[in-house]
N, C-alpha and C. Protein backbone atom coordinates (compact mmCIF):
# COMPACT_ATOMS: atom_id res chain seq x y z
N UNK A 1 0.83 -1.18 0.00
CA UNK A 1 0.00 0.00 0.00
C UNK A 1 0.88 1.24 0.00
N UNK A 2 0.25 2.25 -1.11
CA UNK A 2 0.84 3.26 -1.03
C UNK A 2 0.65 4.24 0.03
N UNK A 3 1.33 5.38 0.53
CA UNK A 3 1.09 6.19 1.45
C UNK A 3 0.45 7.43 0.56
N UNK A 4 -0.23 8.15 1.27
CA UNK A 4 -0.95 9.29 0.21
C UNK A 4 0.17 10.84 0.43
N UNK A 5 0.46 11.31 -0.80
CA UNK A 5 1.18 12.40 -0.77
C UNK A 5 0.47 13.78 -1.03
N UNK A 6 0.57 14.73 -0.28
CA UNK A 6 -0.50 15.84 -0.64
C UNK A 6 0.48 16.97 -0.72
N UNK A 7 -0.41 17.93 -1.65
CA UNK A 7 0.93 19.48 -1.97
C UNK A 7 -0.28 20.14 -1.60
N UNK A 8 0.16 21.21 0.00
CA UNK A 8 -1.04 21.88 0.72
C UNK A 8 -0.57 23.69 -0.15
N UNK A 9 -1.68 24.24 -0.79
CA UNK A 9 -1.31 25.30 -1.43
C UNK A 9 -2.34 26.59 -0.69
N UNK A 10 -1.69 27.54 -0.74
CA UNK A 10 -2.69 28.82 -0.03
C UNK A 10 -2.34 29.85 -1.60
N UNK A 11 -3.85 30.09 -2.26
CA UNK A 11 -3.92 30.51 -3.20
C UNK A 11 -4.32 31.86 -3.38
N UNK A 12 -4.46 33.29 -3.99
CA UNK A 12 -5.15 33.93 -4.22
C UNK A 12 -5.31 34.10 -5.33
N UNK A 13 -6.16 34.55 -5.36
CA UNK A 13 -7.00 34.76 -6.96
C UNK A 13 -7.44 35.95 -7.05
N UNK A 14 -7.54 36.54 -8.57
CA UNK A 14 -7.63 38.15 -8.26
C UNK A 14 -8.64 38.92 -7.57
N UNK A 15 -10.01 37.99 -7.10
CA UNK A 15 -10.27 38.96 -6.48
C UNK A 15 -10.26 38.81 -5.01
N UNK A 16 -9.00 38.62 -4.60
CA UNK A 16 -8.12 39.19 -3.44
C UNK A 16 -8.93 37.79 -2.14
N UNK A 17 -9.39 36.85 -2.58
CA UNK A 17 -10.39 35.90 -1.78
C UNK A 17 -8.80 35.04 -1.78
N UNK A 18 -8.61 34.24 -0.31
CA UNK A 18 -7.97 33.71 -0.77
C UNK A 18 -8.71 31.89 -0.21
N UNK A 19 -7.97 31.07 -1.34
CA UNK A 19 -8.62 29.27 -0.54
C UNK A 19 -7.04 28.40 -0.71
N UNK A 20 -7.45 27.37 0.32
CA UNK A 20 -6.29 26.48 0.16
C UNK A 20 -6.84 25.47 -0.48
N UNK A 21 -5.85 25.06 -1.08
CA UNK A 21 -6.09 23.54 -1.98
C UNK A 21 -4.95 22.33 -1.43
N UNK A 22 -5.76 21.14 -1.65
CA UNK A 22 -4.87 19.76 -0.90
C UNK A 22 -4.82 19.37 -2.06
N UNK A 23 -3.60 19.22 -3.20
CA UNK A 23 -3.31 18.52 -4.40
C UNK A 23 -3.11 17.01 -3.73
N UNK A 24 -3.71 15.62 -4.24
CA UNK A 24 -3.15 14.65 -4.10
C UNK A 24 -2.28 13.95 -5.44
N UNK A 25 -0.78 13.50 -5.01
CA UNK A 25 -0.24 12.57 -5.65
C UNK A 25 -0.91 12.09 -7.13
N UNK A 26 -0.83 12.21 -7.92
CA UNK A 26 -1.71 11.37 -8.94
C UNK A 26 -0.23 9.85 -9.39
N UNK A 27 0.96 10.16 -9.39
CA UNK A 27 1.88 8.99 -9.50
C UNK A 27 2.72 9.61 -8.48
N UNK A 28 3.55 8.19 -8.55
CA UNK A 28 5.35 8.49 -7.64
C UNK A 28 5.72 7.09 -7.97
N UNK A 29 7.11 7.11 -7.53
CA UNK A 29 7.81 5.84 -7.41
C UNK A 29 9.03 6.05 -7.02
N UNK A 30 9.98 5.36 -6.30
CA UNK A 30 11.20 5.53 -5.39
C UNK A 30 11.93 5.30 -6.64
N UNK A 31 13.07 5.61 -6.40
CA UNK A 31 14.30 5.03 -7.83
C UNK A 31 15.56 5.02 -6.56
N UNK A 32 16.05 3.46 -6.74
CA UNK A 32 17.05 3.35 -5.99
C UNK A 32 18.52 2.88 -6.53
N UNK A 33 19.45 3.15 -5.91
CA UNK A 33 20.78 2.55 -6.74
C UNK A 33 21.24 2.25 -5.45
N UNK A 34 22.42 1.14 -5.76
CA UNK A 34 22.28 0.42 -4.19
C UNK A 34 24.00 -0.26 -4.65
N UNK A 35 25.44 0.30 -4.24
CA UNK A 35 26.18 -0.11 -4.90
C UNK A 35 26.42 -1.54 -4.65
N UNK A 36 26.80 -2.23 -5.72
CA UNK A 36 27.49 -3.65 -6.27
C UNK A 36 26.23 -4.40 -6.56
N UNK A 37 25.43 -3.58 -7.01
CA UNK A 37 23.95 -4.89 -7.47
C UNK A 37 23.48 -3.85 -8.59
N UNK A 38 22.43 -4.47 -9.45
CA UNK A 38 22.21 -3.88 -10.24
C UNK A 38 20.50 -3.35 -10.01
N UNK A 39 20.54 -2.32 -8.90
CA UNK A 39 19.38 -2.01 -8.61
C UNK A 39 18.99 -0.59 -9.45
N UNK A 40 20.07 0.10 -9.57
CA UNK A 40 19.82 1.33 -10.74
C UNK A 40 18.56 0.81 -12.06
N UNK A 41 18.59 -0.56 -12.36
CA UNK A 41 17.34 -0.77 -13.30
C UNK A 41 16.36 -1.18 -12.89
N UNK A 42 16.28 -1.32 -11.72
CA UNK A 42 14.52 -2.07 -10.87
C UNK A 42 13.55 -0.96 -10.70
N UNK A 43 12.58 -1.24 -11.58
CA UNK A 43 11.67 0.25 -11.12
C UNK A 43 10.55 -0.94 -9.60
N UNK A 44 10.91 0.59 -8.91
CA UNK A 44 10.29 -0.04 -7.59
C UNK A 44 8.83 0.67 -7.23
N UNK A 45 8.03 0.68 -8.26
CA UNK A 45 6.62 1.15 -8.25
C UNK A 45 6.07 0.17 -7.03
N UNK A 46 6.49 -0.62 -6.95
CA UNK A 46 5.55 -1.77 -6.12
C UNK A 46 6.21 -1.66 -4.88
N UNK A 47 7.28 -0.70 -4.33
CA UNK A 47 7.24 -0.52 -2.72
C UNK A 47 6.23 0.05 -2.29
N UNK A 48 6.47 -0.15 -1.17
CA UNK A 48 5.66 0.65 -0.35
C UNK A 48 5.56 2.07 0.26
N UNK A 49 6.97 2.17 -0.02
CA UNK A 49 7.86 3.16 0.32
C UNK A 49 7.55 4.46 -0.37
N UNK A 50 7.75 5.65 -0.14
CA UNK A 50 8.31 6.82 -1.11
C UNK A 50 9.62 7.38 -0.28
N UNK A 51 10.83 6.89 -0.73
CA UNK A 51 11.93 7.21 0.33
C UNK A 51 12.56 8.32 -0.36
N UNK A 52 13.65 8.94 0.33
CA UNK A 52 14.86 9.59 -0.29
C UNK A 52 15.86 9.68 0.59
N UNK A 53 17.07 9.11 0.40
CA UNK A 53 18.01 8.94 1.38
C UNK A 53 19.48 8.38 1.15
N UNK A 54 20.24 8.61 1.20
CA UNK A 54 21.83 8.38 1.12
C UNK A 54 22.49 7.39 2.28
N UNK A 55 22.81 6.94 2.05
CA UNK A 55 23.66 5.37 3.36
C UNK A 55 24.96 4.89 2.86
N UNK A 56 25.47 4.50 3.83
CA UNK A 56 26.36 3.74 3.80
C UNK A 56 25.90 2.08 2.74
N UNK A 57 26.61 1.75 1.96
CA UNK A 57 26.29 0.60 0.94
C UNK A 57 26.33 -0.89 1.72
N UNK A 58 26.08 -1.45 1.66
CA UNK A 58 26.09 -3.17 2.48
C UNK A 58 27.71 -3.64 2.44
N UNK A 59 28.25 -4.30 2.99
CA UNK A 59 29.53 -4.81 3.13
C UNK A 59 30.57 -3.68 2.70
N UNK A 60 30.63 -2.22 2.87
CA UNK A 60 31.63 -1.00 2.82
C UNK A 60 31.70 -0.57 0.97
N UNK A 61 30.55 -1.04 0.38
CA UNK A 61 30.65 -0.76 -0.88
C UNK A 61 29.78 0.70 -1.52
N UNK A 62 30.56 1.65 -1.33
CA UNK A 62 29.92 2.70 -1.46
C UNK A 62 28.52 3.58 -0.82
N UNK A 63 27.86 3.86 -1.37
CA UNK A 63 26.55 4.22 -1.06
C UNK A 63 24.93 3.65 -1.49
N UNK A 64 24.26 4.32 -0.78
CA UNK A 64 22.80 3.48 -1.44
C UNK A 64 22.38 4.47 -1.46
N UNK A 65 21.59 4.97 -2.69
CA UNK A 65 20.64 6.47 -2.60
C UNK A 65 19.61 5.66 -3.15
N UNK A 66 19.00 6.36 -2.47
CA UNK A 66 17.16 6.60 -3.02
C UNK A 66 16.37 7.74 -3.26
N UNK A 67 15.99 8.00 -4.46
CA UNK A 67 15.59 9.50 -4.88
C UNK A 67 13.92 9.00 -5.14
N UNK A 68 12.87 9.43 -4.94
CA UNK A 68 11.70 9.57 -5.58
C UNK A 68 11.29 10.67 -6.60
N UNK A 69 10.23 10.39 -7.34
CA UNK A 69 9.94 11.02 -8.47
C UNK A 69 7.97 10.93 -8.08
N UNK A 70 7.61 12.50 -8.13
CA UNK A 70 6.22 12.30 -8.17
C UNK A 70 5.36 13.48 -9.05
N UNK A 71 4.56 13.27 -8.97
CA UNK A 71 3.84 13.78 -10.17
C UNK A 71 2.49 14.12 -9.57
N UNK A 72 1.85 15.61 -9.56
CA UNK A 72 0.53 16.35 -8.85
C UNK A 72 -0.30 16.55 -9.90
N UNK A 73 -1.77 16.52 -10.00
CA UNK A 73 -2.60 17.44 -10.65
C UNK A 73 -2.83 18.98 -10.31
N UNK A 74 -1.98 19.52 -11.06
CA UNK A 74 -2.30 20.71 -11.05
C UNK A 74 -3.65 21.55 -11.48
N UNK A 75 -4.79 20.89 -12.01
CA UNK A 75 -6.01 21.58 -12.97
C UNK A 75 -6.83 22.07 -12.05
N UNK A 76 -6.54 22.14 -10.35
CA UNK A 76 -8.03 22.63 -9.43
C UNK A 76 -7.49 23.83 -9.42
N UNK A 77 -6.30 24.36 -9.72
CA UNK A 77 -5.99 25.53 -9.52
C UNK A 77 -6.06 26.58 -10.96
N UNK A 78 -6.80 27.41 -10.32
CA UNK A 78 -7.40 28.47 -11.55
C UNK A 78 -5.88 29.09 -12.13
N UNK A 79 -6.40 29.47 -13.44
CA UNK A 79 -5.15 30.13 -14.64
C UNK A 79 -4.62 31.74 -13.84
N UNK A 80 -5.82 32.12 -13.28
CA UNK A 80 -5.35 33.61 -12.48
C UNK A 80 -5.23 33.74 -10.66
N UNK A 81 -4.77 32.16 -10.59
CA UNK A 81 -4.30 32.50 -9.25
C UNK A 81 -2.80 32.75 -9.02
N UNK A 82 -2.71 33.50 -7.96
CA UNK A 82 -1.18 33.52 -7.58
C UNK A 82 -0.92 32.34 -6.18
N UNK A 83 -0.35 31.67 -6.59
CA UNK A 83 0.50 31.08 -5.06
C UNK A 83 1.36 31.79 -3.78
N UNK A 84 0.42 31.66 -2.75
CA UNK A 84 1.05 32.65 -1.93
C UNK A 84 1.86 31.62 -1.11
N UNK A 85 1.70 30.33 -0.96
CA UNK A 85 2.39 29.46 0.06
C UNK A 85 2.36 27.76 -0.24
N UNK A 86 3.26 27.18 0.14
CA UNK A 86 2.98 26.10 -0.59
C UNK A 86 3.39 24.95 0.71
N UNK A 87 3.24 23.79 0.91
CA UNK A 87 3.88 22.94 2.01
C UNK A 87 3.64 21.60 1.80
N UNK A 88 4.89 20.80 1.93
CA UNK A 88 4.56 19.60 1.74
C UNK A 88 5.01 18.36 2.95
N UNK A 89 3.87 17.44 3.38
CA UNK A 89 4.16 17.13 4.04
C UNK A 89 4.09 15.74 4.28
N UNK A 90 5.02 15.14 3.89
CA UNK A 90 5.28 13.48 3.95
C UNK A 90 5.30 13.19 5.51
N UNK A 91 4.98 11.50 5.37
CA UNK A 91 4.57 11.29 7.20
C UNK A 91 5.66 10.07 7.03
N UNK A 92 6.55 9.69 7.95
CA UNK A 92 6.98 8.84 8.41
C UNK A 92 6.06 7.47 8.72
N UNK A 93 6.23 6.22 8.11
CA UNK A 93 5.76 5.25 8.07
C UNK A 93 6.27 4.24 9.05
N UNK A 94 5.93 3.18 9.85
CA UNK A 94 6.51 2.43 10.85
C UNK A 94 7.43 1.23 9.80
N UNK A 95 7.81 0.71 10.56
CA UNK A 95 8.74 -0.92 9.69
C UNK A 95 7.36 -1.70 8.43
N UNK A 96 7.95 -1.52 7.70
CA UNK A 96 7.71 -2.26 6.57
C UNK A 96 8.24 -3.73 5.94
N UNK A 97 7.62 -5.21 6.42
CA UNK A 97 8.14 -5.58 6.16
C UNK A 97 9.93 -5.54 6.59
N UNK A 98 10.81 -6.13 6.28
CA UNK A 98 12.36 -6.04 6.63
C UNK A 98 13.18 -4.67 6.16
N UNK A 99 11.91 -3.97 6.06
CA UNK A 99 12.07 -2.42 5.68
C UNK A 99 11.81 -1.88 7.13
N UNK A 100 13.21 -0.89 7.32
CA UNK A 100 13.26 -0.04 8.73
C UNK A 100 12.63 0.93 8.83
N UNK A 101 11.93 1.61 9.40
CA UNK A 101 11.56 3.23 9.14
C UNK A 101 12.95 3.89 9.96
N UNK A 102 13.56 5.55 9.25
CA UNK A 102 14.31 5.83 9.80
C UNK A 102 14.25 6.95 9.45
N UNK A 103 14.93 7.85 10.15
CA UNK A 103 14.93 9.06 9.74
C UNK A 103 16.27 9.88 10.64
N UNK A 104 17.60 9.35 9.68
CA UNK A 104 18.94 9.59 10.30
C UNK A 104 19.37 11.08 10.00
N UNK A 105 20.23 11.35 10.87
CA UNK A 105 21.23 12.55 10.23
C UNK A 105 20.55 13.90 9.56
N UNK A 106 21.52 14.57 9.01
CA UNK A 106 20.49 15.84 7.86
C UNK A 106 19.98 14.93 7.20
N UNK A 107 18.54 15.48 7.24
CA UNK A 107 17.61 14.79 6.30
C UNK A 107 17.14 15.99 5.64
N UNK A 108 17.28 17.32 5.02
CA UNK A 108 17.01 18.35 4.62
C UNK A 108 16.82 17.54 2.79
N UNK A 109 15.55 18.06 2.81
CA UNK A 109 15.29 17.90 1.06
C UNK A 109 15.79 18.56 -0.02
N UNK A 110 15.51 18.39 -1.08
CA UNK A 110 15.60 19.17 -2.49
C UNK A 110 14.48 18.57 -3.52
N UNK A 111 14.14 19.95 -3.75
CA UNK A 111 12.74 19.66 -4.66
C UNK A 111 13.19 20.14 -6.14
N UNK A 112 13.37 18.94 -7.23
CA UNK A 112 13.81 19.69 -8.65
C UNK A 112 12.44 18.91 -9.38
N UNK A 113 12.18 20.49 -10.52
CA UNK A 113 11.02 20.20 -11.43
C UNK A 113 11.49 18.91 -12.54
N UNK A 114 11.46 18.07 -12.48
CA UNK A 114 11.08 17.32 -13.87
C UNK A 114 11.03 17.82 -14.80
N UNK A 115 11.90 17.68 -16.11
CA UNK A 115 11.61 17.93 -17.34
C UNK A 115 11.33 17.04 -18.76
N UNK A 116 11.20 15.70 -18.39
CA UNK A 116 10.82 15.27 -19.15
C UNK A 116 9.76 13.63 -18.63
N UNK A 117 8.91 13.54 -19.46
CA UNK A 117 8.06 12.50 -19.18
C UNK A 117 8.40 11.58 -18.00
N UNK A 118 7.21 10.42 -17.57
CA UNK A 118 7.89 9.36 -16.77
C UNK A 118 6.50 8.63 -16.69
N UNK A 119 7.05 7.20 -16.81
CA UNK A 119 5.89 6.23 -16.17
C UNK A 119 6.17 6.06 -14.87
N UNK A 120 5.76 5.45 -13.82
CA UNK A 120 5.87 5.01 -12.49
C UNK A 120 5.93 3.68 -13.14
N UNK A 121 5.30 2.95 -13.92
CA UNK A 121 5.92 1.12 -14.16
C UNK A 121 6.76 1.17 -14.49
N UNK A 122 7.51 2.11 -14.93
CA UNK A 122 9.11 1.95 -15.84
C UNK A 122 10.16 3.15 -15.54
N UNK A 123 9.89 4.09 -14.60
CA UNK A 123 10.98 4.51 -14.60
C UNK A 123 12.06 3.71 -13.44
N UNK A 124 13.39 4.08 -13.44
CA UNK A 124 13.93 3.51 -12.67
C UNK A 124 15.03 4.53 -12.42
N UNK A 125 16.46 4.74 -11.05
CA UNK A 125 17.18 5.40 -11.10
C UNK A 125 18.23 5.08 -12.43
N UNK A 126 18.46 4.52 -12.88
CA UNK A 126 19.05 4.38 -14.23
C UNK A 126 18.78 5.78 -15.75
N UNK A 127 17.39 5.55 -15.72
CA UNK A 127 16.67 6.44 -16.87
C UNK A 127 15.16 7.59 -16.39
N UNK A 128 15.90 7.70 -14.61
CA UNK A 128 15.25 9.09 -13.98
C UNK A 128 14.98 9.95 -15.13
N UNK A 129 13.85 10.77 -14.81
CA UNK A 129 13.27 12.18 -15.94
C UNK A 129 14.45 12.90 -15.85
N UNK A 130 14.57 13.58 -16.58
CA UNK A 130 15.89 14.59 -16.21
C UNK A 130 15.09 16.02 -15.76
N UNK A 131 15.97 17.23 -15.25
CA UNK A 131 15.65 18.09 -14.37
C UNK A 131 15.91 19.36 -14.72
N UNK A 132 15.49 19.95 -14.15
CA UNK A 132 16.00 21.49 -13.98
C UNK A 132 16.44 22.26 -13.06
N UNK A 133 17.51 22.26 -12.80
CA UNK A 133 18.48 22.88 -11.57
C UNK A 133 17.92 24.21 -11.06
N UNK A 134 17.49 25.12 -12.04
CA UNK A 134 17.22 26.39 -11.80
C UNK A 134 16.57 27.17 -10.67
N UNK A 135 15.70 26.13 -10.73
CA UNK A 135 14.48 26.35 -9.49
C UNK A 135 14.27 25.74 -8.65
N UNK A 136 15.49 24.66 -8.24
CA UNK A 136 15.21 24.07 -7.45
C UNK A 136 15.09 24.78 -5.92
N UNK A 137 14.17 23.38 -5.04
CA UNK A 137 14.08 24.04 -3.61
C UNK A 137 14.65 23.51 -2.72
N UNK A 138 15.29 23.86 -1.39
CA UNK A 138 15.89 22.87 -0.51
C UNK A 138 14.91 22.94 0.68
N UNK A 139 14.38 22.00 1.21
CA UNK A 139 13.44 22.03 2.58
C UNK A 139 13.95 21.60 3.43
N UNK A 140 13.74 22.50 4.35
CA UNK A 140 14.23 22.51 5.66
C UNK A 140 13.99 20.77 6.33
N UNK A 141 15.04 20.34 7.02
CA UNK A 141 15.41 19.05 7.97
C UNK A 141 13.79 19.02 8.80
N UNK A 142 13.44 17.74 9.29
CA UNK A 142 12.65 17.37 9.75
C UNK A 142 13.04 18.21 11.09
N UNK A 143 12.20 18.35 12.21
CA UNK A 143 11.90 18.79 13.31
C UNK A 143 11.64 17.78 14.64
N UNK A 144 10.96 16.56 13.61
CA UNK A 144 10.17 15.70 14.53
C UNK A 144 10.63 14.23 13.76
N UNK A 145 10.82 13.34 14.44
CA UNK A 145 10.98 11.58 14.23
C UNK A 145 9.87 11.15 13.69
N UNK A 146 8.54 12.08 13.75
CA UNK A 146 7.27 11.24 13.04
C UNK A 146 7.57 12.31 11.51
């Protein structure tokens, strides 16, 4: 089971009214590379997970990252609104299966736009969408263990 991802937005619109909107998730999928295995091609649509995280690799072999990729409906939001605030807020999940929940060290995010297509059955960290540096965002470190 997937966990539900929401993008909480505080909108105005020109005539100065303002409403919040709860975008839900419409796709995602984790993309992991995991050194000395060939996990860079496993698309892992079927975790459970939506992780992102950097480790130490199994037996001192580099690193393990996990990046996710997700994808919002943007269409509830009108052509003449302005975005005054935006927040996103993923929840910490308990053990999964021989999957740990954790939440080590800087855990501070980065949010980059996608620039090109993606399935969730087929993408994988191998042939990730590619990006746009420009705008990216960095979010502030968790506060709390949940």
């Amino acid at each position: 089971m997937k966990i539900s991802i929401y993008l909480f937005l505080l909108i105005s619109i020109n005539s100065f009214s303002q409403t919040t909107l709860n975008l839900h998730s419409v796709k995602e999928c984790s993309l992991g590379y995991h050194a000395g295995t060939n996990a860079e091609n496993t698309n892992y649509d079927w975790a459970p997970q939506f992780a992102a995280f950097s480790i130490n690799g199994a037996f001192g072999q580099g690193n393990n990252i996990n990046r996710s990729v997700i994808q919002f409906d943007y269409s509830a939001i009108p052509t003449n609104a302005t975005i005054l605030s935006t927040s996103f807020r993923p929840t910490k999940i308990n053990n999964a299966g021989s999957l740990q929940a954790h939440t080590i060290g800087n855990n501070e995010s980065t949010f980059t736009c996608l620039t090109s297509s993606w399935e969730s059955s087929s993408v994988t960290y191998a042939n990730c969408p590619t990006t746009d540096l420009n705008n990216q965002i960095i979010g502030p470190a968790a506060t709390s263990p949940n």
